[in-house]
Protein backbone atom coordinates (compact mmCIF):
# COMPACT_ATOMS: atom_id res chain seq x y z
CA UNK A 1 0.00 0.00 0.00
CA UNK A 2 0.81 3.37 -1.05
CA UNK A 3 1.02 6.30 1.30
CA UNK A 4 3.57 9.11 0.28
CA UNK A 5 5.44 10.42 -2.70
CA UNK A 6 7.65 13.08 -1.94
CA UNK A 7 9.57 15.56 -4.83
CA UNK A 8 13.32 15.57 -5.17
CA UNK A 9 13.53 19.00 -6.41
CA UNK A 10 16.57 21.40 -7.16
CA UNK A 11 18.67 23.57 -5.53
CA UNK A 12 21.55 26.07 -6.42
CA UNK A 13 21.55 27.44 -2.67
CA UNK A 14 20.75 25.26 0.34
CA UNK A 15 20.74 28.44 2.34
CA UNK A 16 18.30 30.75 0.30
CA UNK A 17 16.61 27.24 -0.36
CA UNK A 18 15.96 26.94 3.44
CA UNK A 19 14.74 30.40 4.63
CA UNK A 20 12.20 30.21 1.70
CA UNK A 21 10.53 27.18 2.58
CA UNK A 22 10.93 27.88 6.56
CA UNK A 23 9.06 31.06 5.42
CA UNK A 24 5.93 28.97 4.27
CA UNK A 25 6.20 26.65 7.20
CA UNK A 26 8.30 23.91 6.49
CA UNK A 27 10.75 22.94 8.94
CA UNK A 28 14.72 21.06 7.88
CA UNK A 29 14.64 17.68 8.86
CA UNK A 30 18.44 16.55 7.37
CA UNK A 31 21.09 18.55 5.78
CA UNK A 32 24.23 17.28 4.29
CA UNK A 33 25.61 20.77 3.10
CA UNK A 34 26.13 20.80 -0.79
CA UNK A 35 24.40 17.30 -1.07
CA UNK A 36 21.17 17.21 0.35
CA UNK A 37 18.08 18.72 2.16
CA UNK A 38 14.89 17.18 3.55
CA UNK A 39 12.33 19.67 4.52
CA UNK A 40 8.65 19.07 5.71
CA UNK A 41 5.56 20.47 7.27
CA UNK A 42 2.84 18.31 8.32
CA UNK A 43 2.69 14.87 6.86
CA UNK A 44 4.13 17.02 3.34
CA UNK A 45 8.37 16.20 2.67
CA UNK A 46 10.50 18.09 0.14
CA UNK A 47 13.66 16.39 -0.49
CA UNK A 48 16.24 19.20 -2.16
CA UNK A 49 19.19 17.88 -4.29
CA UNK A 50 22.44 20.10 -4.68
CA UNK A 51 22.27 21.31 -8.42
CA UNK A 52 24.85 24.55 -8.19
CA UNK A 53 23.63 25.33 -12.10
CA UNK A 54 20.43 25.50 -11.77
CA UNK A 55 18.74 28.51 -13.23
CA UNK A 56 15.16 29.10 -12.37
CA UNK A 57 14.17 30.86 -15.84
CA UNK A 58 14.99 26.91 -17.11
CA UNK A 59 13.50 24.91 -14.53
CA UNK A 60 10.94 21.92 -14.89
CA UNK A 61 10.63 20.72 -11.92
CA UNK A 62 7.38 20.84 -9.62
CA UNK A 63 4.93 19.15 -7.24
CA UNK A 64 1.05 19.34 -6.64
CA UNK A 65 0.32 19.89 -3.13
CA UNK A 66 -2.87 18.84 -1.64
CA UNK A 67 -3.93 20.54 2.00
CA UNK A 68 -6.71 20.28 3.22
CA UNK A 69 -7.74 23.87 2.96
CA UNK A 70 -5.82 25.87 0.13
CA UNK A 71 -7.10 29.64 0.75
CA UNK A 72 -5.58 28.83 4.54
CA UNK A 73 -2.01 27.91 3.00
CA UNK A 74 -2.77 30.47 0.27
CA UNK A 75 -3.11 33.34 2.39
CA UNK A 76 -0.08 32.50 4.75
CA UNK A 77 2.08 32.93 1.78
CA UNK A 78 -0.02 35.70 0.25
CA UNK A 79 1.09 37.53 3.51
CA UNK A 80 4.93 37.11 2.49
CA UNK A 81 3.63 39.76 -0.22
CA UNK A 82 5.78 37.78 -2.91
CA UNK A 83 5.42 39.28 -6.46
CA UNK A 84 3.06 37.51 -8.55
CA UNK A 85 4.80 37.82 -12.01
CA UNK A 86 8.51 38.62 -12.92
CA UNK A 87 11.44 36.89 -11.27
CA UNK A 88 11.59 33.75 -8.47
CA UNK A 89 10.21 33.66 -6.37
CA UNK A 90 6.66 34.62 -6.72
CA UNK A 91 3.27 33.45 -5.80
CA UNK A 92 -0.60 33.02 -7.61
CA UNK A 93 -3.15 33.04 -4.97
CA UNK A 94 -5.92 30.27 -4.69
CA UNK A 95 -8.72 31.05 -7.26
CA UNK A 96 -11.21 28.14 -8.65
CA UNK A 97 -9.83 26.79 -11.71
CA UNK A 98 -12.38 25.14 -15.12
CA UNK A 99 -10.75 21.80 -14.36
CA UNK A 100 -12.50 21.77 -11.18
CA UNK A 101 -10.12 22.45 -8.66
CA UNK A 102 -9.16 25.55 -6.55
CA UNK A 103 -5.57 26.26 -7.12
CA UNK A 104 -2.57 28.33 -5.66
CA UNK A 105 0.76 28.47 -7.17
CA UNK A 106 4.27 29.30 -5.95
CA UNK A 107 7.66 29.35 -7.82
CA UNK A 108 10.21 28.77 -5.35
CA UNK A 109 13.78 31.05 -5.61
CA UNK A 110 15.14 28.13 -8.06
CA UNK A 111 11.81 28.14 -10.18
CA UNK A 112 10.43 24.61 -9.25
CA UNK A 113 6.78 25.41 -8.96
CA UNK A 114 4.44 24.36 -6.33
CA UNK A 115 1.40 23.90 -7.48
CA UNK A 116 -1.60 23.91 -3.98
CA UNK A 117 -4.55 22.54 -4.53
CA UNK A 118 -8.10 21.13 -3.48
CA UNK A 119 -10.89 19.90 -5.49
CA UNK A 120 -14.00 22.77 -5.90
């Protein structure tokens, strides 16, 4: 049985890596400094891997985050008063979505988007 999957995203800077995602609540669990990070916040893990050439304009990497109530994660980062076009990172706040689901979105500092969702 199936219980987590957890995204093994890039990072160019462990540091700036780390005070973004303790800024939306996650918390380091394991850092081997220029090797790897584990980060989490509830039962949600982000694993980091060094990647020193990693340019956010050329990233594809992302997740889909699922909490159980999106405007409450939306407006804690909202709050952080990220920009919401134009450089990394930045932030979409929740709005309801013709696929049927009510949707956030964050570009971290490296560009790996986070996409937060819940169904409508």
């Amino acid at each position: 049985m199936l219980e987590q999957i957890c995204p093994i995203l890039p990072s160019s800077d462990f540091a700036r890596t780390e005070g973004f995602y303790t800024s939306i609540g996650f918390k380091t669990q394991y850092k081997q400094p220029d090797q790897y990070m584990l980060m989490n916040r509830d039962q949600v893990e982000i694993h980091f891997f060094y990647c020193p050439g990693q340019r956010p304009e050329h990233s594809d990497h992302g997740a889909y985050l699922r909490p159980v109530h999106v405007d409450v994660f939306s407006a804690e980062v909202a709050s952080l008063n990220l920009p919401d076009k134009g450089g990394f990172p930045r932030f979409w706040p929740a709005e309801d979505k013709p696929w049927g689901m009510r949707e956030a979105v964050i570009w971290d500092p490296d560009g790996n988007i986070l996409r937060i969702g819940q169904d409508i």
